[in-house]
Protein backbone atom coordinates (compact mmCIF):
# COMPACT_ATOMS: atom_id res chain seq x y z
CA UNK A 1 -33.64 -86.45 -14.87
CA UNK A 2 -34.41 -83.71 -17.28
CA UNK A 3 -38.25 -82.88 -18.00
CA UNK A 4 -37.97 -80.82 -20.80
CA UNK A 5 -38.25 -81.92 -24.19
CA UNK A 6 -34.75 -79.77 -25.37
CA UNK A 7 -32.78 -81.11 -22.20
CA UNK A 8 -33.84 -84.95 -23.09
CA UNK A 9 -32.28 -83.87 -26.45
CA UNK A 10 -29.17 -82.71 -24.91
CA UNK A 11 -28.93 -85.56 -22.73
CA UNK A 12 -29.12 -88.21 -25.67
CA UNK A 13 -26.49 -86.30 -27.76
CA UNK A 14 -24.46 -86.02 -24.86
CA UNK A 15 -24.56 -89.68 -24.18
CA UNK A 16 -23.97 -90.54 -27.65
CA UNK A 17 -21.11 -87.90 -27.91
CA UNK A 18 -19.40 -89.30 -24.67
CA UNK A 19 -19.61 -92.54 -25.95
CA UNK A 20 -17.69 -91.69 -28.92
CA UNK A 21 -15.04 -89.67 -27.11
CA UNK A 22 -14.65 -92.72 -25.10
CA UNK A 23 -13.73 -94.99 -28.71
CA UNK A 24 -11.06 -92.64 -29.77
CA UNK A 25 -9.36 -92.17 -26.49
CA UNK A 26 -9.03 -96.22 -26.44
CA UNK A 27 -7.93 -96.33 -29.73
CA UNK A 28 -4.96 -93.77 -28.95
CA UNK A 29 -3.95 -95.84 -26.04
CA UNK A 30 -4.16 -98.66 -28.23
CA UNK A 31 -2.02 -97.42 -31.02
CA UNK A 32 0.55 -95.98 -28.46
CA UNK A 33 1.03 -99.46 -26.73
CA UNK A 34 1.25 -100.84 -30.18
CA UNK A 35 4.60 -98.96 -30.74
CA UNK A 36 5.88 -99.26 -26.95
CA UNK A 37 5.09 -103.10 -27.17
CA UNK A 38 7.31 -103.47 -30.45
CA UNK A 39 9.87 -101.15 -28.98
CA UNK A 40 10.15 -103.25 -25.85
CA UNK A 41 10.71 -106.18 -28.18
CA UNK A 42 13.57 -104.59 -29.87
CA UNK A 43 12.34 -104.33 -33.12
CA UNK A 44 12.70 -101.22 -34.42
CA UNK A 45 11.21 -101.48 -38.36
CA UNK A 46 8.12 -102.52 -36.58
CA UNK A 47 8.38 -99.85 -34.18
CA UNK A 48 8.75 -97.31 -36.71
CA UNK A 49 6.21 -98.09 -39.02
CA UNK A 50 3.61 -98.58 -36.09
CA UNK A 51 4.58 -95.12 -35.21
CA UNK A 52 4.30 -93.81 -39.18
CA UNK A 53 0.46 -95.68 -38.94
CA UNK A 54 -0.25 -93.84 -35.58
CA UNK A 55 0.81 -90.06 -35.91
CA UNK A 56 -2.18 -89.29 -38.67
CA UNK A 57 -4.61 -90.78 -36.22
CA UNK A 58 -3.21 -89.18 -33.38
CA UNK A 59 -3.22 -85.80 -35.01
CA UNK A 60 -6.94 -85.93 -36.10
CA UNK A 61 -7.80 -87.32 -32.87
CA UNK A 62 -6.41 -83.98 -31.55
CA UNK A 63 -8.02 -82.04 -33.99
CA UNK A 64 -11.65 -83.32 -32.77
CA UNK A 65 -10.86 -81.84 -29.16
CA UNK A 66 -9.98 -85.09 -27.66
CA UNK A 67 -6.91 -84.85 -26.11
CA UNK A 68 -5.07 -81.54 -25.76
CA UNK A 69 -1.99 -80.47 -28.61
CA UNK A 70 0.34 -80.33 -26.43
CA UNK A 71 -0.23 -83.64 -25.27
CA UNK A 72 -0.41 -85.26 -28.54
CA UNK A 73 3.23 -83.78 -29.30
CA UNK A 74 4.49 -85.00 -26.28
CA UNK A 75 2.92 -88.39 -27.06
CA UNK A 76 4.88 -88.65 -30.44
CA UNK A 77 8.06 -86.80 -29.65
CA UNK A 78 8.64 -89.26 -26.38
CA UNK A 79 7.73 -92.66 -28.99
CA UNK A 80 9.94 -91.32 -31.53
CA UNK A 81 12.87 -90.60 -29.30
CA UNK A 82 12.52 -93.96 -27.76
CA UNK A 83 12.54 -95.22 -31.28
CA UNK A 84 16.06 -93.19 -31.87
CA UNK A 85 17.17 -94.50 -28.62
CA UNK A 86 17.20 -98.12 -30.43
CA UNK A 87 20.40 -99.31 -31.19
């Protein structure tokens, strides 16, 4: 445990920060099986417009440093092609 009056600091921002982190990241996952659940129903309106509702969020999720770029694009280019795949 830290003894220092900076490092107790650190440790309390850290904590809060982590906690924080922790919200977004479940919200992602939670917007992303959102638009697999409606796509596994078939219904592709509702898939679509749960995707529209997600990519902003997803984007400034990325921008804070939570998940990588490259894995946010790969995120939305894999719902939206499942989307396509509807028929």
């Amino acid at each position: 445990m830290a003894n220092i009056a900076s490092a107790k600091k650190r440790a309390r921002q850290s904590e809060k920060r982590r906690a924080h982190n922790a919200a977004l990241r479940s919200e992602l996952r939670t917007m992303i099986k959102k638009v697999r659940k409606s796509i596994d129903a078939g219904d592709k309106q509702t898939a679509q417009a749960a995707l529209q509702g997600s990519q902003s969020r997803i984007d400034s999720i990325t921008d804070k440093g939570i998940i990588h770029k490259n894995a946010a694009a790969r995120h939305k280019s894999r719902l939206s092609a499942a989307i396509k795949a509807m028929s």
